[in-house]
PDB file of N, CA and C in Angstrom:
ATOM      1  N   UNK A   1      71.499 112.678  65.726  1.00  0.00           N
ATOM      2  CA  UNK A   1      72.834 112.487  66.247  1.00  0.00           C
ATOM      3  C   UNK A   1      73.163 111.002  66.297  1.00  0.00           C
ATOM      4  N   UNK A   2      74.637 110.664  66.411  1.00  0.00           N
ATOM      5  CA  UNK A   2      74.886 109.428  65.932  1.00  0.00           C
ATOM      6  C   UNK A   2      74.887 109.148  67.374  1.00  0.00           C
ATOM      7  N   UNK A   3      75.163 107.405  67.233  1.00  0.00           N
ATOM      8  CA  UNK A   3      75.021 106.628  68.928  1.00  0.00           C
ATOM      9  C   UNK A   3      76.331 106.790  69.474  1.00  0.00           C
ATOM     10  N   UNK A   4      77.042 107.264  70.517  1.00  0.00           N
ATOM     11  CA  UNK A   4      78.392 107.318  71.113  1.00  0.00           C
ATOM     12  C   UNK A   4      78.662 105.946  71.057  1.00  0.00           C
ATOM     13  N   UNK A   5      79.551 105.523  70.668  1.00  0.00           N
ATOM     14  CA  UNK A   5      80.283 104.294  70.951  1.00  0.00           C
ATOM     15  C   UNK A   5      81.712 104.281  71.949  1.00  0.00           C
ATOM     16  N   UNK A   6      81.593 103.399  72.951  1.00  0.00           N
ATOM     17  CA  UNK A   6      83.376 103.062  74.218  1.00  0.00           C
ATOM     18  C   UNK A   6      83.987 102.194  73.473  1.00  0.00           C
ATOM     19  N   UNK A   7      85.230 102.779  73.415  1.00  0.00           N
ATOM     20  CA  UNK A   7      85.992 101.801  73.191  1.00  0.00           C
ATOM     21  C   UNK A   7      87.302 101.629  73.756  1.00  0.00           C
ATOM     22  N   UNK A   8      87.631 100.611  74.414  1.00  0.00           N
ATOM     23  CA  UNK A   8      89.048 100.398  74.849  1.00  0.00           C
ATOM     24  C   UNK A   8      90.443 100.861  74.037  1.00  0.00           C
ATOM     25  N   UNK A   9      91.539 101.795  74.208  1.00  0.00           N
ATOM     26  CA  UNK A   9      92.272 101.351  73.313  1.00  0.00           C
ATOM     27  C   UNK A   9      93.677 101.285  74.317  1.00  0.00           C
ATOM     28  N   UNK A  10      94.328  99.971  74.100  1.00  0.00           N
ATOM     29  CA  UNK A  10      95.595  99.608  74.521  1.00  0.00           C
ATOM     30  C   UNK A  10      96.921 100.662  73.391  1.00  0.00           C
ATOM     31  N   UNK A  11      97.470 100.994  74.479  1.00  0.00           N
ATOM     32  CA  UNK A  11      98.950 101.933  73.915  1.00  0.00           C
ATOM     33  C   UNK A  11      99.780 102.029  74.825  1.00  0.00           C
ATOM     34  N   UNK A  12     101.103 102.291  74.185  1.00  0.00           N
ATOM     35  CA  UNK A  12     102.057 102.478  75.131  1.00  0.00           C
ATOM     36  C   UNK A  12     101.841 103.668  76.119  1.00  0.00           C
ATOM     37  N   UNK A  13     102.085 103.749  77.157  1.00  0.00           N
ATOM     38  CA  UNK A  13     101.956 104.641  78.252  1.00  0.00           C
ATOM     39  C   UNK A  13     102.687 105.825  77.797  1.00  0.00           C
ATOM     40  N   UNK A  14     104.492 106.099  77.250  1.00  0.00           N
ATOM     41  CA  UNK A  14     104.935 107.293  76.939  1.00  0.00           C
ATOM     42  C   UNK A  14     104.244 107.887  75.585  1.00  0.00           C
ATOM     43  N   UNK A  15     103.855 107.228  74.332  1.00  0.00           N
ATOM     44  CA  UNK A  15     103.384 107.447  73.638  1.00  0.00           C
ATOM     45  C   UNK A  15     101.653 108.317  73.989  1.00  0.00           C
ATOM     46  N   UNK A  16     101.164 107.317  74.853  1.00  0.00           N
ATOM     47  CA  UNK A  16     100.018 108.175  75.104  1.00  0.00           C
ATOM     48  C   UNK A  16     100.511 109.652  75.571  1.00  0.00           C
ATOM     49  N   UNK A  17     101.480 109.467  76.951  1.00  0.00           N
ATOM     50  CA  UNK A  17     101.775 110.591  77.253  1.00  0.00           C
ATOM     51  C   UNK A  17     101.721 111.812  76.569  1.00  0.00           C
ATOM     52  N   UNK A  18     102.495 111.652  75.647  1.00  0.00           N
ATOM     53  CA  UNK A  18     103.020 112.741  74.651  1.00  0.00           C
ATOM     54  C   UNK A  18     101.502 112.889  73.203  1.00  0.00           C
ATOM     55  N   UNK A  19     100.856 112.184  73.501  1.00  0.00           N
ATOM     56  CA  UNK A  19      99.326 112.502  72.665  1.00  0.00           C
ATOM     57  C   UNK A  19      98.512 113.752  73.655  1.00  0.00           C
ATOM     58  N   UNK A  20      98.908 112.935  74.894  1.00  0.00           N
ATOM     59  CA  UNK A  20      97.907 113.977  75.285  1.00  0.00           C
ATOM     60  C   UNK A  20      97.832 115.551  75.769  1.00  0.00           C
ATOM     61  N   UNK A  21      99.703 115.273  75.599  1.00  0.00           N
ATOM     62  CA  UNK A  21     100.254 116.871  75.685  1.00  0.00           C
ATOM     63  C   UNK A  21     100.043 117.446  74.301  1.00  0.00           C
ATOM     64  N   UNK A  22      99.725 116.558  73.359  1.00  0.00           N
ATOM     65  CA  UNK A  22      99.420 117.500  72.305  1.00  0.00           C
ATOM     66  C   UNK A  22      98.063 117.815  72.154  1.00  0.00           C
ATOM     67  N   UNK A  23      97.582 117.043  72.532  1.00  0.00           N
ATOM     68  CA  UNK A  23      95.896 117.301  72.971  1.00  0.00           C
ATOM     69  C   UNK A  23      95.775 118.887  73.492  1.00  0.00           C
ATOM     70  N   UNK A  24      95.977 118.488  74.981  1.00  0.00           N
ATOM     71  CA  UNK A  24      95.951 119.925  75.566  1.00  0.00           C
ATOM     72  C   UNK A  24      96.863 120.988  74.839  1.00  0.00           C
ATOM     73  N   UNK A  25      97.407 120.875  74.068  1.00  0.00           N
ATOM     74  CA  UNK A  25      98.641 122.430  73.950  1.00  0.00           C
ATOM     75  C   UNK A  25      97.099 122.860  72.222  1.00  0.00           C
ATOM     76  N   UNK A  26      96.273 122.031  72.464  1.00  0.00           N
ATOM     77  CA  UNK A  26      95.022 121.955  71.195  1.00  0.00           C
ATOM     78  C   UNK A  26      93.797 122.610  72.086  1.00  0.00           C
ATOM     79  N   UNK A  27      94.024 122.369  73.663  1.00  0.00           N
ATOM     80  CA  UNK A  27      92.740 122.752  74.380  1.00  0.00           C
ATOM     81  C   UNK A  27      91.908 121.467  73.924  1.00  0.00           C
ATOM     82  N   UNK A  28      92.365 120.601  73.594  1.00  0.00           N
ATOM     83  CA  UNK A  28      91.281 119.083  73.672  1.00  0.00           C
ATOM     84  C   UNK A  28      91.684 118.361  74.537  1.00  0.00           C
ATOM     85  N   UNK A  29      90.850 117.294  75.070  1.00  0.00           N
ATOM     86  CA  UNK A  29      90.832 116.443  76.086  1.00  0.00           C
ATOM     87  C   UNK A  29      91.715 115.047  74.863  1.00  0.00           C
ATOM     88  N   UNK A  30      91.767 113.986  75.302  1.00  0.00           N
ATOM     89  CA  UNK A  30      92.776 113.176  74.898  1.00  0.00           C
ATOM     90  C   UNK A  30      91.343 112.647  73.741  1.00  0.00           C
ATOM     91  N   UNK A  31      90.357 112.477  74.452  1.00  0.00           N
ATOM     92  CA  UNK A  31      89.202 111.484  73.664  1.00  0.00           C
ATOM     93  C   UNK A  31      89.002 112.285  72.434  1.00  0.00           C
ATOM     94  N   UNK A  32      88.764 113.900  72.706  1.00  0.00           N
ATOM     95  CA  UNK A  32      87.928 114.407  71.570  1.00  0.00           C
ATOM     96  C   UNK A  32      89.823 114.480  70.273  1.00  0.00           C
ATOM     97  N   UNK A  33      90.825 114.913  70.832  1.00  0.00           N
ATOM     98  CA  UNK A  33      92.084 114.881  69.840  1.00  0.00           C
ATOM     99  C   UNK A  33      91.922 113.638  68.672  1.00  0.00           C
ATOM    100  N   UNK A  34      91.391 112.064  69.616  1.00  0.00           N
ATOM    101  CA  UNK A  34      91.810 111.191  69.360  1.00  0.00           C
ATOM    102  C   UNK A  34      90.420 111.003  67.853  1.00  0.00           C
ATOM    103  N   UNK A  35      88.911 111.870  68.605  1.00  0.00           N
ATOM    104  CA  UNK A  35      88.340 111.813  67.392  1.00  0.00           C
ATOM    105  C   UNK A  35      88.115 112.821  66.098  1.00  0.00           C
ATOM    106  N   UNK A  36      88.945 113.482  66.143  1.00  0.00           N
ATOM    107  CA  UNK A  36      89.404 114.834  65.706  1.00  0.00           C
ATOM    108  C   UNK A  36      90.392 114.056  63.998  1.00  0.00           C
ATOM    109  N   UNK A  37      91.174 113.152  65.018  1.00  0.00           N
ATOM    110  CA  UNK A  37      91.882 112.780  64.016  1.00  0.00           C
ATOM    111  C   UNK A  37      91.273 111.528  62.961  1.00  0.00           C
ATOM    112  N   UNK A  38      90.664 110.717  64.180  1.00  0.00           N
ATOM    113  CA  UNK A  38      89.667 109.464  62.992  1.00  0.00           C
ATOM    114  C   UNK A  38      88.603 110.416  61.598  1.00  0.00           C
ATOM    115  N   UNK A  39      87.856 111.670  62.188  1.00  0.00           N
ATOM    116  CA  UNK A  39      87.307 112.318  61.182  1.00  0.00           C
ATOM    117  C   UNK A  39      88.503 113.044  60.189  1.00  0.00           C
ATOM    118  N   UNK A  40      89.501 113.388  60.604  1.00  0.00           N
ATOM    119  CA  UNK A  40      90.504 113.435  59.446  1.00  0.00           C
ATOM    120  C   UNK A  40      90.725 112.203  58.618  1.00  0.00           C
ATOM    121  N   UNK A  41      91.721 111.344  58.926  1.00  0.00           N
ATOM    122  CA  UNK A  41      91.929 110.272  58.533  1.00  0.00           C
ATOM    123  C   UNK A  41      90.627 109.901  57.624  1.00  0.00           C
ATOM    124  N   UNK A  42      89.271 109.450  58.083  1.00  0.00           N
ATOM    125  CA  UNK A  42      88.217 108.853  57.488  1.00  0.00           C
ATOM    126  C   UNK A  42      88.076 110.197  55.953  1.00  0.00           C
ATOM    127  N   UNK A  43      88.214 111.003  56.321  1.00  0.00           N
ATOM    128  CA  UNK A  43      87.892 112.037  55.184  1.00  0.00           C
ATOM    129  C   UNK A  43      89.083 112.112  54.393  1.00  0.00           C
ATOM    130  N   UNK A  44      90.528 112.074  54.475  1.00  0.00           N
ATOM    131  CA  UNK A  44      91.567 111.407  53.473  1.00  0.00           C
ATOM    132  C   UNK A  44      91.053 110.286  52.987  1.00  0.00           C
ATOM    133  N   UNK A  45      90.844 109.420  53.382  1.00  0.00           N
ATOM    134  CA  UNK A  45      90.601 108.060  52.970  1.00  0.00           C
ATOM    135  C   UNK A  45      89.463 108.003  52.139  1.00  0.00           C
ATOM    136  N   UNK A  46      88.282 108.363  51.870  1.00  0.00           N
ATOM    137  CA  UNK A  46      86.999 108.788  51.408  1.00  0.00           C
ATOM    138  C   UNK A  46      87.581 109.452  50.431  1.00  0.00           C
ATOM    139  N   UNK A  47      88.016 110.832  50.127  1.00  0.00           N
ATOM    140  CA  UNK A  47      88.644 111.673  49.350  1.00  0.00           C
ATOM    141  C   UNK A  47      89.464 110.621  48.202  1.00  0.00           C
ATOM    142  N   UNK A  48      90.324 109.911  48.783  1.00  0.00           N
ATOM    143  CA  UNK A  48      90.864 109.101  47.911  1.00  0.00           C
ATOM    144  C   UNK A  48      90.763 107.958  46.950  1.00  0.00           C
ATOM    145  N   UNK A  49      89.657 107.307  47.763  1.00  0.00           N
ATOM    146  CA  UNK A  49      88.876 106.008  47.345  1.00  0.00           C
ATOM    147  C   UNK A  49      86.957 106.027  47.197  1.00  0.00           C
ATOM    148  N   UNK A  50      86.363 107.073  47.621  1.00  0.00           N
ATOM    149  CA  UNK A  50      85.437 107.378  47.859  1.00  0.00           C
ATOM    150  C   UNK A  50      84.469 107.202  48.931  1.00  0.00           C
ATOM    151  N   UNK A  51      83.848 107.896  48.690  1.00  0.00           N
ATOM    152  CA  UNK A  51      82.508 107.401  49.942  1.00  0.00           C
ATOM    153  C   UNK A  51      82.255 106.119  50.911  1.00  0.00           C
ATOM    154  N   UNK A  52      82.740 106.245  51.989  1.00  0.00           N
ATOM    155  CA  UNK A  52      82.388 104.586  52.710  1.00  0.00           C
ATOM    156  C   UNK A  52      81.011 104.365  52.943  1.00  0.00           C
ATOM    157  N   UNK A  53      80.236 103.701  52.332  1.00  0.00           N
ATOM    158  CA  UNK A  53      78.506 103.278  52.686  1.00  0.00           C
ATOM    159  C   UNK A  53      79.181 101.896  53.659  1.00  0.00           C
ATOM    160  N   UNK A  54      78.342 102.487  55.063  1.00  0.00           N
ATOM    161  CA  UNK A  54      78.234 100.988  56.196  1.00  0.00           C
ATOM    162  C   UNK A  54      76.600 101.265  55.901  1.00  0.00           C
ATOM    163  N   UNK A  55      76.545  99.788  56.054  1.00  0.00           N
ATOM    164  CA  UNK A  55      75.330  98.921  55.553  1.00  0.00           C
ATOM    165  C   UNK A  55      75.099  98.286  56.996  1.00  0.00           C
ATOM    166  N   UNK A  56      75.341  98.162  58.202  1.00  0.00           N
ATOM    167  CA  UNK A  56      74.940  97.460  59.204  1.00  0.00           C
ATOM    168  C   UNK A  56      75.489  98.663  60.663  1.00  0.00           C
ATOM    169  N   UNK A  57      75.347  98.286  61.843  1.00  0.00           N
ATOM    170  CA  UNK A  57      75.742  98.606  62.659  1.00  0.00           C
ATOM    171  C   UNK A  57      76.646  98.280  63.339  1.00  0.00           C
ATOM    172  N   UNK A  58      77.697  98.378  63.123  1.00  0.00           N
ATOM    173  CA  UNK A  58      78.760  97.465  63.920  1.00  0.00           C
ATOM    174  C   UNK A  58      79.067  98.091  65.599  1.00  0.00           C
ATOM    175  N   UNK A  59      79.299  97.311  66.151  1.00  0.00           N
ATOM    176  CA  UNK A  59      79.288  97.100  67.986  1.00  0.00           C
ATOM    177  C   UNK A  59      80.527  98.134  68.169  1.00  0.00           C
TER     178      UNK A  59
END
């Protein structure tokens, strides 16, 4: 299993709002929606350009 990484993220307050009602109307919490979508996104992006190899560990 991979290492959990925290990370801060600054957003507008109504904008969050309305993420996290879409979260829940998903039955997800705001964190797991938010990584729901980076594994989308990362897998468009891969799909398109190919495979990302990280070579280090970044913080």
């Amino acid at each position: 299993m991979h290492e959990v990484l925290r990370y801060t993220l600054r957003v507008d307050r109504l904008l969050f709002q309305k993420f996290r009602y879409i979260a829940e109307s998903r039955g997800r919490s705001a964190n797991k929606e938010i990584e729901q979508y980076l594994k989308k996104r990362v897998a468009e992006y891969e799909r398109e350009f190919g495979k990302i190899s990280i070579q280090s560990n970044l913080p």
